[in-house]
PDB file of N, CA and C in Angstrom:
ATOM      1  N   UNK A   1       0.824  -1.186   0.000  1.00  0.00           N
ATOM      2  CA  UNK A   1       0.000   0.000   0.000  1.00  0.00           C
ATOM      3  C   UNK A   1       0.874   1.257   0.000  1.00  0.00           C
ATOM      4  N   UNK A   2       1.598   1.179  -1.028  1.00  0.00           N
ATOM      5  CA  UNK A   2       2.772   2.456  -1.061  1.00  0.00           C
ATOM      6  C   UNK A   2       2.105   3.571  -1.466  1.00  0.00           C
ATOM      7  N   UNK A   3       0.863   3.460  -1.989  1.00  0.00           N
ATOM      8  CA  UNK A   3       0.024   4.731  -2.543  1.00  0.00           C
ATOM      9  C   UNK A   3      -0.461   5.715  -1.225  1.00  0.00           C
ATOM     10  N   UNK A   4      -0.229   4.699  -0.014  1.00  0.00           N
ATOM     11  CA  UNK A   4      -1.282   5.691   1.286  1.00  0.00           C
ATOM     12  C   UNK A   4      -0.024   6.656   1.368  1.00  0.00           C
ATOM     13  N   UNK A   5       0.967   6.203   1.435  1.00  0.00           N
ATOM     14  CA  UNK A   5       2.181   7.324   1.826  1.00  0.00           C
ATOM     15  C   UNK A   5       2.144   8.523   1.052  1.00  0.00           C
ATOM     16  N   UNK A   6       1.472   8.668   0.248  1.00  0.00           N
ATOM     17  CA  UNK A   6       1.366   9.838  -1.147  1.00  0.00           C
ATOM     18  C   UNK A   6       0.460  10.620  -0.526  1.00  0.00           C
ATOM     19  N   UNK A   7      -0.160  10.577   0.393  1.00  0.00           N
ATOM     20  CA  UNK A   7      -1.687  11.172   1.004  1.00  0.00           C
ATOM     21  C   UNK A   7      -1.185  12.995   0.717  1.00  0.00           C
ATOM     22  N   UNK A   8      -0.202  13.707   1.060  1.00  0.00           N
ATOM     23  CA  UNK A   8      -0.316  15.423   0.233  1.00  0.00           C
ATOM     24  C   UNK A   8      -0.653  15.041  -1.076  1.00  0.00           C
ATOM     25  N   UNK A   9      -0.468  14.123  -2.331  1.00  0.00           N
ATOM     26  CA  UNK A   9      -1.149  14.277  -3.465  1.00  0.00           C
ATOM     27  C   UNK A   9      -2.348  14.133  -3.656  1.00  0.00           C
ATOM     28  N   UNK A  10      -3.020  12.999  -2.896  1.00  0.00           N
ATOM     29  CA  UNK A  10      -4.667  12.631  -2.974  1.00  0.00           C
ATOM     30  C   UNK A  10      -4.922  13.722  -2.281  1.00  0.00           C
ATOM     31  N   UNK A  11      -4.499  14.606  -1.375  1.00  0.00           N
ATOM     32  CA  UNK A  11      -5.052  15.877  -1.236  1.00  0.00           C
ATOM     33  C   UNK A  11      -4.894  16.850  -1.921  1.00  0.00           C
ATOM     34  N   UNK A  12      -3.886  17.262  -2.552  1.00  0.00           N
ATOM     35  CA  UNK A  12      -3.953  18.050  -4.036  1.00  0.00           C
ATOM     36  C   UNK A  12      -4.797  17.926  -4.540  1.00  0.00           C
ATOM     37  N   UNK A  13      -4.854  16.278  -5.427  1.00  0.00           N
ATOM     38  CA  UNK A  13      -5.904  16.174  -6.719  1.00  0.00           C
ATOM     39  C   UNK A  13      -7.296  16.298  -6.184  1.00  0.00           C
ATOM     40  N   UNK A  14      -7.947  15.876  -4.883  1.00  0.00           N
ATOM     41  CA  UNK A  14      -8.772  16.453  -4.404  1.00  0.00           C
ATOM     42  C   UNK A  14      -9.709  17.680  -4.649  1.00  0.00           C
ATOM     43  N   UNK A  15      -8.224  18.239  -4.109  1.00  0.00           N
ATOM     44  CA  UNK A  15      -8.783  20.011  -3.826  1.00  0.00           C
ATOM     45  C   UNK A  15      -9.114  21.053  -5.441  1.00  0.00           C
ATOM     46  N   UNK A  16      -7.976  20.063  -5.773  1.00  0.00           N
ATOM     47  CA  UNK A  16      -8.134  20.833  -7.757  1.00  0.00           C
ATOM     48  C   UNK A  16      -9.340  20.224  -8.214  1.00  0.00           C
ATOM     49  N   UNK A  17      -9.787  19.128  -7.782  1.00  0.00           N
ATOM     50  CA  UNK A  17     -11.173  18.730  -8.318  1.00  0.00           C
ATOM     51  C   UNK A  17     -12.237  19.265  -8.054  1.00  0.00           C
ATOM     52  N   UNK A  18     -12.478  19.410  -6.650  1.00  0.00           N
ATOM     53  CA  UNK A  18     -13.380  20.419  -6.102  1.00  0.00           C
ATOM     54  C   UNK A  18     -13.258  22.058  -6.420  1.00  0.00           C
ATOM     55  N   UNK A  19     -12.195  22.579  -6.458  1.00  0.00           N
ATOM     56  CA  UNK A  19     -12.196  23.478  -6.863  1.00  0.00           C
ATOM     57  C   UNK A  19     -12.470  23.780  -8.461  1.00  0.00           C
ATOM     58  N   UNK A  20     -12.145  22.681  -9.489  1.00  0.00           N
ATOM     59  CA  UNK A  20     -12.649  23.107 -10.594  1.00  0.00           C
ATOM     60  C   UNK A  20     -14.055  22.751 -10.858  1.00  0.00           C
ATOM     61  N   UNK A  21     -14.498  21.636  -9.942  1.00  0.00           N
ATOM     62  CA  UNK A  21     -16.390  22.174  -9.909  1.00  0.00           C
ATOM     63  C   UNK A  21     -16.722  22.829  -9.525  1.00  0.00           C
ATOM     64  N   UNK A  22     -16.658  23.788  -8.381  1.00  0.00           N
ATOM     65  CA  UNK A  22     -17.127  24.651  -8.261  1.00  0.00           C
ATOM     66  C   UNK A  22     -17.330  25.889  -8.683  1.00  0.00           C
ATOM     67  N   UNK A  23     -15.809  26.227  -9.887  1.00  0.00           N
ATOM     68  CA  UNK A  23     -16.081  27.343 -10.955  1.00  0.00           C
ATOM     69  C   UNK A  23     -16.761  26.825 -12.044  1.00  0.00           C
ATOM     70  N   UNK A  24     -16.704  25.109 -12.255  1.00  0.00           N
ATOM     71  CA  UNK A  24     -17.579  24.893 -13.139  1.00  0.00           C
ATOM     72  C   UNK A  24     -18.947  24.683 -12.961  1.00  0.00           C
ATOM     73  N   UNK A  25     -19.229  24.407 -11.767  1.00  0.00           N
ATOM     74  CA  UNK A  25     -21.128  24.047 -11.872  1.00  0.00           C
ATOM     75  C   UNK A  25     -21.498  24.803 -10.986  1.00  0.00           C
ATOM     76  N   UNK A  26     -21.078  25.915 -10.524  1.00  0.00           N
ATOM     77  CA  UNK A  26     -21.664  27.150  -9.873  1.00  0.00           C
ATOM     78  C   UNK A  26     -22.340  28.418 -10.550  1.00  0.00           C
ATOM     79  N   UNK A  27     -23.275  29.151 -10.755  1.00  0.00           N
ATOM     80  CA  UNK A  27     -23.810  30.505 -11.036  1.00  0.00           C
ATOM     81  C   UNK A  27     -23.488  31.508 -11.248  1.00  0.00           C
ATOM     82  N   UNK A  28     -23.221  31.481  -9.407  1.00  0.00           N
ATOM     83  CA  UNK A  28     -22.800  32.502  -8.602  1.00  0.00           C
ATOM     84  C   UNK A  28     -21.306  32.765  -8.897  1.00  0.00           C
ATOM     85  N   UNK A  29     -21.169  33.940  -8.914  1.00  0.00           N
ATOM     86  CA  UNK A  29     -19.798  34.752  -9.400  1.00  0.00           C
ATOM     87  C   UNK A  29     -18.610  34.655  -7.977  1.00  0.00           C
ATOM     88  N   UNK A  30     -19.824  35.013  -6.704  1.00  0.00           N
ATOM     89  CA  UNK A  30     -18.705  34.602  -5.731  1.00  0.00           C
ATOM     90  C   UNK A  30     -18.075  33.102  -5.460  1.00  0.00           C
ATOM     91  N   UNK A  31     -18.958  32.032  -5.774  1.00  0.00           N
ATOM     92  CA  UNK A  31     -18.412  30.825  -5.437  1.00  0.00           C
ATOM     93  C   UNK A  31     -17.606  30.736  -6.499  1.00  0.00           C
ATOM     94  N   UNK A  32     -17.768  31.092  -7.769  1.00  0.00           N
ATOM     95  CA  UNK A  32     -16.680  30.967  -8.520  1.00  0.00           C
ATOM     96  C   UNK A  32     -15.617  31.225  -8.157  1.00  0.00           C
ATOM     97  N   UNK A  33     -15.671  32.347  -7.100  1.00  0.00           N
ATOM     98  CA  UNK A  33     -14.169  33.195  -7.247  1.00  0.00           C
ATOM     99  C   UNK A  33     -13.646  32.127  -5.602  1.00  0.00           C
ATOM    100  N   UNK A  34     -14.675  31.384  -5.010  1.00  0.00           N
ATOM    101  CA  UNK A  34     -14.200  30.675  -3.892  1.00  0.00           C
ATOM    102  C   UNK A  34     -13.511  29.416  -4.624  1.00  0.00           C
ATOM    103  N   UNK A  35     -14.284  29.188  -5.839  1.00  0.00           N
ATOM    104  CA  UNK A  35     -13.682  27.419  -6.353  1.00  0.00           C
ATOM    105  C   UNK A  35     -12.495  27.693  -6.729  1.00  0.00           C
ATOM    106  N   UNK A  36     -11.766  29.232  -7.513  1.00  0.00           N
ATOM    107  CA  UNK A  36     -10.838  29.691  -7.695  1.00  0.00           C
ATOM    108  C   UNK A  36      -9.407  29.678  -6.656  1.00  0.00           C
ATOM    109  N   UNK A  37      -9.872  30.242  -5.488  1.00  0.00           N
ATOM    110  CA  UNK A  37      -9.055  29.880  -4.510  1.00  0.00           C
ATOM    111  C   UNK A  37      -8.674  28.438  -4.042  1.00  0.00           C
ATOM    112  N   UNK A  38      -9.699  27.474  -4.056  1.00  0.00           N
ATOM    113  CA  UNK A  38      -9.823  26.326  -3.631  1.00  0.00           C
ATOM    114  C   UNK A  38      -8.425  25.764  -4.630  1.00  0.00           C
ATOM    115  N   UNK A  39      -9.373  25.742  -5.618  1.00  0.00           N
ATOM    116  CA  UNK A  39      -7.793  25.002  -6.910  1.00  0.00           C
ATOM    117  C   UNK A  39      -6.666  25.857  -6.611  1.00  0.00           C
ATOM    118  N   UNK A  40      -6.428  27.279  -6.383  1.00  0.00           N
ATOM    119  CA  UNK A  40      -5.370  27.829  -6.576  1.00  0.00           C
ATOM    120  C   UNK A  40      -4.660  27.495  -4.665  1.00  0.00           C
ATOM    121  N   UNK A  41      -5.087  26.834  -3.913  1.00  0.00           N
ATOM    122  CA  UNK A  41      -4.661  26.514  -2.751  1.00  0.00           C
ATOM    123  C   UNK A  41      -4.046  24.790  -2.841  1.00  0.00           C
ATOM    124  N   UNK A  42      -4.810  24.149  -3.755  1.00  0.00           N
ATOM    125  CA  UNK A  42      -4.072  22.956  -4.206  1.00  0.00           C
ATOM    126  C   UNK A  42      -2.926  23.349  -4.830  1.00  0.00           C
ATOM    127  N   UNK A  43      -2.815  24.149  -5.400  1.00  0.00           N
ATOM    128  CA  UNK A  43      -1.678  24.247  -6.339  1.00  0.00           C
ATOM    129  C   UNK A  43      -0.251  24.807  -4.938  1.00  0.00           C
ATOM    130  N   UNK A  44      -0.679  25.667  -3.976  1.00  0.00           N
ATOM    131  CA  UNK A  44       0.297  25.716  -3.358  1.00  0.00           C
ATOM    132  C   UNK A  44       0.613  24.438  -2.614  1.00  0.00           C
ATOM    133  N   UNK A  45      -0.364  23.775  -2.115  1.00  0.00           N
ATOM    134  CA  UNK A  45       0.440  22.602  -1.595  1.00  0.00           C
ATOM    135  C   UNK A  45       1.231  21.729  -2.144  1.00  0.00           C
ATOM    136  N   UNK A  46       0.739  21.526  -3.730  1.00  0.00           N
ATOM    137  CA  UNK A  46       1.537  20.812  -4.436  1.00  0.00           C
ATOM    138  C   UNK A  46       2.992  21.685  -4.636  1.00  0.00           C
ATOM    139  N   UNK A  47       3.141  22.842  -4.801  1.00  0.00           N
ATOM    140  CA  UNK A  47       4.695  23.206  -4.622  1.00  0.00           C
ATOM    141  C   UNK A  47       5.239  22.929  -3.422  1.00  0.00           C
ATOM    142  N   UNK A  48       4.730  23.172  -2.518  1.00  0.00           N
ATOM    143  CA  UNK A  48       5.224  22.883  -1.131  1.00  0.00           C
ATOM    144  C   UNK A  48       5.973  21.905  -0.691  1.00  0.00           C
ATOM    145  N   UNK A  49       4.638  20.856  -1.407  1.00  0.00           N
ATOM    146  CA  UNK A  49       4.717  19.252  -1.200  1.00  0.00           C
ATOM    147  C   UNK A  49       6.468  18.997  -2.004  1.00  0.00           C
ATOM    148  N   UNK A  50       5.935  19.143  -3.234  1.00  0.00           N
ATOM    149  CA  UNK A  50       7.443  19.134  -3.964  1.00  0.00           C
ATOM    150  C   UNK A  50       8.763  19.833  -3.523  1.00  0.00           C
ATOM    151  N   UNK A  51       9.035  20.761  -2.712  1.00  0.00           N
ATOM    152  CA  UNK A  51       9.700  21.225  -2.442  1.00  0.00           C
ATOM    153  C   UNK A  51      10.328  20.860  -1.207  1.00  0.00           C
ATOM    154  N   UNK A  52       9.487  19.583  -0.232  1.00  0.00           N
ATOM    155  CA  UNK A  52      10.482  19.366   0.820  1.00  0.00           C
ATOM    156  C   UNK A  52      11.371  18.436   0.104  1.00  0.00           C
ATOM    157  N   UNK A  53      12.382  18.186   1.212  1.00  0.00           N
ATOM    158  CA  UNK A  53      13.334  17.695   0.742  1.00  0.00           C
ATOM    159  C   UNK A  53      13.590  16.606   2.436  1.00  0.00           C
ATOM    160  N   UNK A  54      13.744  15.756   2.536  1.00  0.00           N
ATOM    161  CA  UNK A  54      13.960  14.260   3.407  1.00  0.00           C
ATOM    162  C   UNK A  54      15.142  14.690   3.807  1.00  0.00           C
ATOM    163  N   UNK A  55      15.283  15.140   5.052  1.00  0.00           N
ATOM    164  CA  UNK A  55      17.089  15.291   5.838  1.00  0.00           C
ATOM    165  C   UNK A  55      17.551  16.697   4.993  1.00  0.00           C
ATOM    166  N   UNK A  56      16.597  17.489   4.469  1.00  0.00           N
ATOM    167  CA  UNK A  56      17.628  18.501   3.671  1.00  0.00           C
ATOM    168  C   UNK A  56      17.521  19.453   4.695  1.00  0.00           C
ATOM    169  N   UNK A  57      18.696  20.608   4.896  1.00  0.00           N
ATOM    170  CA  UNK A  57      18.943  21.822   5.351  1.00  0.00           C
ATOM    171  C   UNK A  57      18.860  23.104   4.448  1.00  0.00           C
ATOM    172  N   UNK A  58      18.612  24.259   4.940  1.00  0.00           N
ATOM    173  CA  UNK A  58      18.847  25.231   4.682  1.00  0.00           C
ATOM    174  C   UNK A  58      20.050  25.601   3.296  1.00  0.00           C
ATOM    175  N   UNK A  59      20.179  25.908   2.082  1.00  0.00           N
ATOM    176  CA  UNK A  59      21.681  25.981   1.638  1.00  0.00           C
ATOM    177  C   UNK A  59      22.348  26.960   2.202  1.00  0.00           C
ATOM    178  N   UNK A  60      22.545  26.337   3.087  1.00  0.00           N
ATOM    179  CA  UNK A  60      23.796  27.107   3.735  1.00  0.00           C
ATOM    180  C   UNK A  60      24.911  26.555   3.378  1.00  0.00           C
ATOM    181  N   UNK A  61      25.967  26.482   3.035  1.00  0.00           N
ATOM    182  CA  UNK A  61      27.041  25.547   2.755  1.00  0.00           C
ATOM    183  C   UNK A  61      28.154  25.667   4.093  1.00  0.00           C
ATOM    184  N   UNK A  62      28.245  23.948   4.248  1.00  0.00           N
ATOM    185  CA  UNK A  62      28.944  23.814   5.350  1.00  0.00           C
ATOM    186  C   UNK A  62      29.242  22.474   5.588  1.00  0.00           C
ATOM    187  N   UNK A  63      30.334  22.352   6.692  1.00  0.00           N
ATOM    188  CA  UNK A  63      30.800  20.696   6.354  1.00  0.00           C
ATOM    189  C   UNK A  63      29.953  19.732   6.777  1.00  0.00           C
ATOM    190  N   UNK A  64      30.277  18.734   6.453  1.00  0.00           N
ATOM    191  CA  UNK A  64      29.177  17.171   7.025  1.00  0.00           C
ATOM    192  C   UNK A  64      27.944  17.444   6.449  1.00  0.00           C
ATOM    193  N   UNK A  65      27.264  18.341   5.725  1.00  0.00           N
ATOM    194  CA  UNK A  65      26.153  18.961   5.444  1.00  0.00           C
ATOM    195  C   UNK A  65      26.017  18.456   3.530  1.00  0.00           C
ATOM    196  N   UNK A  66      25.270  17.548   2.962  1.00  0.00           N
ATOM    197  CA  UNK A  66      25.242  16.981   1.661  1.00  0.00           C
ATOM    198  C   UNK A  66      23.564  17.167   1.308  1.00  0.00           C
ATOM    199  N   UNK A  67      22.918  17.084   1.606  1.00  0.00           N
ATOM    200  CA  UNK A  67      21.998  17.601   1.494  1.00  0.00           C
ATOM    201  C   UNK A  67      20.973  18.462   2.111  1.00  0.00           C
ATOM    202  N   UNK A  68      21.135  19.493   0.501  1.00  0.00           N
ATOM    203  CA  UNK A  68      20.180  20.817   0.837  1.00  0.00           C
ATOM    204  C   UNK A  68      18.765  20.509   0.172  1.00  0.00           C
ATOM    205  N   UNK A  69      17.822  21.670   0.609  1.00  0.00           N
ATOM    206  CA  UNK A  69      16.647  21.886   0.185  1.00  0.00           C
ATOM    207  C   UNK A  69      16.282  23.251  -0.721  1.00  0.00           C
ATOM    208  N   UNK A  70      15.881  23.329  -2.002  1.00  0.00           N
ATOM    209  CA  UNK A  70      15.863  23.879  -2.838  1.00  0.00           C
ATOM    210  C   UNK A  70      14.546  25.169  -1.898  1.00  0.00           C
ATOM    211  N   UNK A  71      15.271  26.143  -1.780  1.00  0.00           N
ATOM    212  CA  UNK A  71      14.393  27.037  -1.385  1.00  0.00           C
ATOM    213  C   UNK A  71      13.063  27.958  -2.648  1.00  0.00           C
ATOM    214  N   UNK A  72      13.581  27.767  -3.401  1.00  0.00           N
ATOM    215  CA  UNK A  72      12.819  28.184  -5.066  1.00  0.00           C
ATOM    216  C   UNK A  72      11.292  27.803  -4.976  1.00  0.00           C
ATOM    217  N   UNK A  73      10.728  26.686  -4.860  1.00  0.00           N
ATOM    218  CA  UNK A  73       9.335  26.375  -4.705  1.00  0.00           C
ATOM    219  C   UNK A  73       8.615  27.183  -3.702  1.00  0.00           C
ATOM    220  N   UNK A  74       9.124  27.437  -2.449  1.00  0.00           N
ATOM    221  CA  UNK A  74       9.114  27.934  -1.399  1.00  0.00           C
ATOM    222  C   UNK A  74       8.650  29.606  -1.618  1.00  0.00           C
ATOM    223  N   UNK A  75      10.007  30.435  -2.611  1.00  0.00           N
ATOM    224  CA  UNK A  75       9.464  31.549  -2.991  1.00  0.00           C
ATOM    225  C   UNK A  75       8.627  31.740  -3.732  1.00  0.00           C
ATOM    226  N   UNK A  76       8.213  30.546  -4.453  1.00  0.00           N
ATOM    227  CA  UNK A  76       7.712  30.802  -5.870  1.00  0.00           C
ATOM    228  C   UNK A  76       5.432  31.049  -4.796  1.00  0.00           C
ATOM    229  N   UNK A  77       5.904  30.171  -4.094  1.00  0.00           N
ATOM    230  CA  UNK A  77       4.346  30.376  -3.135  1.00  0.00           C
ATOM    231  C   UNK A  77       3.913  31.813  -3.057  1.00  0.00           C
ATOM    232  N   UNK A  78       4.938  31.956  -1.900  1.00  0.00           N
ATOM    233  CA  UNK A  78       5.038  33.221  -1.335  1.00  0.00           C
ATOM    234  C   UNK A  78       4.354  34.482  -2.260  1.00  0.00           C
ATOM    235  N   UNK A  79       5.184  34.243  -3.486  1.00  0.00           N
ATOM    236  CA  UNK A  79       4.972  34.987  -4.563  1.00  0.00           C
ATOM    237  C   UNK A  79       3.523  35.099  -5.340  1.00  0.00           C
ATOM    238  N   UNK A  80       3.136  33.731  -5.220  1.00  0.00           N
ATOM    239  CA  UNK A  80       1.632  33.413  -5.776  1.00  0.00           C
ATOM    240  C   UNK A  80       1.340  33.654  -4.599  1.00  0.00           C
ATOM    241  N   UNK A  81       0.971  33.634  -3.497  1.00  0.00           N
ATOM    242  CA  UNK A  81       0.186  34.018  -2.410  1.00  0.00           C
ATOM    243  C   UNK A  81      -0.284  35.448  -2.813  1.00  0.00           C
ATOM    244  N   UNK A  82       0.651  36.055  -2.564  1.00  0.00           N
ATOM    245  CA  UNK A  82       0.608  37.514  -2.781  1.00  0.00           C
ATOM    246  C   UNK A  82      -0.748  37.683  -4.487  1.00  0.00           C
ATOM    247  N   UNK A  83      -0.341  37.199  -5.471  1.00  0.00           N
ATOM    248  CA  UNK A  83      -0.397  37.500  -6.976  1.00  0.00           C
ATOM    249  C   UNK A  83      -2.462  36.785  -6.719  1.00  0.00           C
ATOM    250  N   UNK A  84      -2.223  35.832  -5.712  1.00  0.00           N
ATOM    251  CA  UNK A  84      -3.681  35.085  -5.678  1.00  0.00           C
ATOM    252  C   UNK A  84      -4.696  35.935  -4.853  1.00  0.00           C
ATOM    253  N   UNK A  85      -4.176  37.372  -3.622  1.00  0.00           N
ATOM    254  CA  UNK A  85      -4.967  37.496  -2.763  1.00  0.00           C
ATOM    255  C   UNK A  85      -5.339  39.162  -3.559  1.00  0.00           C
ATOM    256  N   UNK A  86      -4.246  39.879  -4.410  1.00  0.00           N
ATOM    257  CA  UNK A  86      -4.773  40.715  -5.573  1.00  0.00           C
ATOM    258  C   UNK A  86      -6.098  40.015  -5.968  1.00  0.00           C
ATOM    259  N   UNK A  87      -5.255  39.101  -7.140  1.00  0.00           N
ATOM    260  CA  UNK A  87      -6.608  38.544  -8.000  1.00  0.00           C
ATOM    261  C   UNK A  87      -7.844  38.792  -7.323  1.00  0.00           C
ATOM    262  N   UNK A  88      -7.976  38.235  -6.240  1.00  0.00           N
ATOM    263  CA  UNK A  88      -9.491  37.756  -5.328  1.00  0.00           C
ATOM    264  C   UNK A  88      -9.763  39.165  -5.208  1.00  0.00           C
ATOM    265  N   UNK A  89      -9.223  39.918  -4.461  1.00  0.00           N
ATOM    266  CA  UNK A  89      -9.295  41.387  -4.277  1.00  0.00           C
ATOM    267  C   UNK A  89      -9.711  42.510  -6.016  1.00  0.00           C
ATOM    268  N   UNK A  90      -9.502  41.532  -7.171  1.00  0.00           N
ATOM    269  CA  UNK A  90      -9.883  42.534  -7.941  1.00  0.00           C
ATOM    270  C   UNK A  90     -11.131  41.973  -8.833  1.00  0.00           C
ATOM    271  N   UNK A  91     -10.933  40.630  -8.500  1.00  0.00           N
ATOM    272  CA  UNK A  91     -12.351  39.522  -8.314  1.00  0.00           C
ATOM    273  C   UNK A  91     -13.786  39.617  -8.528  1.00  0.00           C
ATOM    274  N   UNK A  92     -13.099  40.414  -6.612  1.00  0.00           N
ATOM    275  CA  UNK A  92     -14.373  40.766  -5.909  1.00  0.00           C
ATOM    276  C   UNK A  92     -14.820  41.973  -6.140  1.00  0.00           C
ATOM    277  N   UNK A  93     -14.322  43.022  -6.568  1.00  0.00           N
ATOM    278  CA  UNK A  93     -14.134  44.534  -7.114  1.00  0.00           C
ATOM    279  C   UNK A  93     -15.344  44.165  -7.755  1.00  0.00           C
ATOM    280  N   UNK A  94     -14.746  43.709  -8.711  1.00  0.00           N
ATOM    281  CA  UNK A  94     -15.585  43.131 -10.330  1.00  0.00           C
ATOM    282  C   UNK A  94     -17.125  42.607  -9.955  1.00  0.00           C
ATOM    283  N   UNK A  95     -16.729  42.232  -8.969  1.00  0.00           N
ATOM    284  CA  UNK A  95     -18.324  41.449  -8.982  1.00  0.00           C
ATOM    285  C   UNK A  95     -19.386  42.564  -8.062  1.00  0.00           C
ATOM    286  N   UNK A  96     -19.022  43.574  -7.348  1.00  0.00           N
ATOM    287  CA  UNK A  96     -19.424  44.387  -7.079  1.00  0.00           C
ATOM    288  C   UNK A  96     -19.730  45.126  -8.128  1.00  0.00           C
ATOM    289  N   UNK A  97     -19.110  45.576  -8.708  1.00  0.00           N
ATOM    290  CA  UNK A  97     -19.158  46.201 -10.139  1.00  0.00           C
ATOM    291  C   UNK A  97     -20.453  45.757 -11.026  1.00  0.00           C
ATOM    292  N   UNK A  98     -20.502  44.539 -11.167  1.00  0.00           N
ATOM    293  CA  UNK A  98     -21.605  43.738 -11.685  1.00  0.00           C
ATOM    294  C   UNK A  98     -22.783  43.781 -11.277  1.00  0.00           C
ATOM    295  N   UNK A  99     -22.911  43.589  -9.808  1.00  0.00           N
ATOM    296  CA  UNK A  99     -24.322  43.725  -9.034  1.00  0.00           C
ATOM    297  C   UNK A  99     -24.563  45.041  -9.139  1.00  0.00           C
ATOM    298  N   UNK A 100     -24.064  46.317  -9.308  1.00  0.00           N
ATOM    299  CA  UNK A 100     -24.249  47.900  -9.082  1.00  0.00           C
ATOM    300  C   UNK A 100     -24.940  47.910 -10.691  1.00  0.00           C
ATOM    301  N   UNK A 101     -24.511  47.333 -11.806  1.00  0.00           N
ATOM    302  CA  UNK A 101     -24.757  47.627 -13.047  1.00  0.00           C
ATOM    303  C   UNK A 101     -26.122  46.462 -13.248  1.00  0.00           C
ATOM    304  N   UNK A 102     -25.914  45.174 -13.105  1.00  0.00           N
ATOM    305  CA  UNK A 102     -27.100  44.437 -13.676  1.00  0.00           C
ATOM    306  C   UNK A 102     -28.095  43.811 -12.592  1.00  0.00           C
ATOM    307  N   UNK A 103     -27.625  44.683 -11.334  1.00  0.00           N
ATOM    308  CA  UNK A 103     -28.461  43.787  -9.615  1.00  0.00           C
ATOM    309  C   UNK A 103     -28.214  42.364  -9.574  1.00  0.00           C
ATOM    310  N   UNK A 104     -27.280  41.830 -10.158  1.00  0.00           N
ATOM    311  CA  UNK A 104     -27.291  40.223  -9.782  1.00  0.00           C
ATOM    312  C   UNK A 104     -26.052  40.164 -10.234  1.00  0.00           C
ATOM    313  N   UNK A 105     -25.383  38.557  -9.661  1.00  0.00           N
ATOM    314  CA  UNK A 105     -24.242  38.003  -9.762  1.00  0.00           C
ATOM    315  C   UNK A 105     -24.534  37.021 -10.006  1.00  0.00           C
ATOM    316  N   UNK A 106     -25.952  36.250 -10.541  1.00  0.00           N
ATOM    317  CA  UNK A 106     -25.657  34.817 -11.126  1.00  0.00           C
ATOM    318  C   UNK A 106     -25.521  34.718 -12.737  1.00  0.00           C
ATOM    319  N   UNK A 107     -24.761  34.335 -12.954  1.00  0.00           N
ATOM    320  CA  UNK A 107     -23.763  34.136 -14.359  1.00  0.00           C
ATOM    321  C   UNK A 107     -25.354  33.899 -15.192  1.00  0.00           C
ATOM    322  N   UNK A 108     -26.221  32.598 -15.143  1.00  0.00           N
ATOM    323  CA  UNK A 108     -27.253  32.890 -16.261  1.00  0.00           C
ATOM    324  C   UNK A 108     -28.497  33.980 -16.038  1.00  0.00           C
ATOM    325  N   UNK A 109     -28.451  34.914 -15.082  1.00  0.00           N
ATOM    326  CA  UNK A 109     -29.362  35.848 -14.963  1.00  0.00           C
ATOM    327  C   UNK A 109     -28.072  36.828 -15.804  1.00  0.00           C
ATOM    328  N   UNK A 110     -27.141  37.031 -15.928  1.00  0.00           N
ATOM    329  CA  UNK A 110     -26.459  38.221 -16.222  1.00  0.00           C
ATOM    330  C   UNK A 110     -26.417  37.498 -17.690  1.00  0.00           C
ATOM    331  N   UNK A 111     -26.422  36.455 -18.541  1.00  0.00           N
ATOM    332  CA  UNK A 111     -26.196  36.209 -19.523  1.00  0.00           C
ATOM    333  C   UNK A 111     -27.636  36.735 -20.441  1.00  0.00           C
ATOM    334  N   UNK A 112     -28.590  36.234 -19.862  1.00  0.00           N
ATOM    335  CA  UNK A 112     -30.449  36.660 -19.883  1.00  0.00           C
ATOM    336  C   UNK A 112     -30.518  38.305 -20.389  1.00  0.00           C
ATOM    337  N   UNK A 113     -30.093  38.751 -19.633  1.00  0.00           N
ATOM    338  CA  UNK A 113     -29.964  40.297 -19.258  1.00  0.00           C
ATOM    339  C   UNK A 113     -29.432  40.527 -20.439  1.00  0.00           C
ATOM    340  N   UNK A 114     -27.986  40.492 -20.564  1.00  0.00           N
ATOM    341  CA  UNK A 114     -27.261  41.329 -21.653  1.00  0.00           C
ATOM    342  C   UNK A 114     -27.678  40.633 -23.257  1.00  0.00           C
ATOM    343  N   UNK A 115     -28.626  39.789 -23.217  1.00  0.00           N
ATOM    344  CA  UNK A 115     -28.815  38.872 -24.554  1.00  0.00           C
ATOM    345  C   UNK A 115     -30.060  40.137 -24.790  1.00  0.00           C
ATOM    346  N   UNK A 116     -31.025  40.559 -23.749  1.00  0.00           N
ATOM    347  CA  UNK A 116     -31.888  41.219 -24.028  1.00  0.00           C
ATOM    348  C   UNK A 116     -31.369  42.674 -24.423  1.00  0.00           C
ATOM    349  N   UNK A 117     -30.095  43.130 -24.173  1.00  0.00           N
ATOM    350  CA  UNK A 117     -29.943  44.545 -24.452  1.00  0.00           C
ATOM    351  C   UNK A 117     -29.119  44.406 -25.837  1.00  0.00           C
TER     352      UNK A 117
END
């Protein structure tokens, strides 16, 4: 049963699954933008996941010391953290934006709407 030891991936593919139903079989503009996060939160664990390293240290270079851990995945999060909590933040702008102009945020009432204008 070498597959149970994998359990951060069955939680990845999980979370990307759920998260891409929920931008896919949702309406609503906000759950979209929640299924959005959902997948885009799998995706950090999967760098994460990939990025430890078994007995690795810091690269620090130093004696008795042979394996390091690639700090790169690590920033690359950090970096999408930041780039993911914009997005949501300009998201949600948007969808405010939407309800002020057509009073609703469900995707086939706003499709209804603009087919009629």
């Amino acid at each position: 049963m070498a597959w149970l030891g994998l359990y951060n991936y069955w939680i990845v593919v999980f979370l990307m699954m759920a998260g891409l139903y929920i931008v896919i079989a949702r309406e609503n503009l906000i759950k979209k933008l929640v299924g959005l996060n959902v997948f885009q939160a799998s995706v950090f664990i999967l760098y994460i996941t990939v990025g430890k390293v078994d007995g690795g240290t810091a690269p620090i270079i130093a004696e008795g010391i042979e394996v390091y851990s690639n700090p790169l995945p690590h920033v690359l999060i950090l970096t999408a953290i930041v780039v993911g909590v914009a997005t949501t933040a300009l998201g949600l702008a948007l969808v405010v934006r939407i309800n002020e102009a057509y009073g609703t945020i469900e995707d086939d009432e706003l499709e209804e709407r603009e087919r009629e204008t």
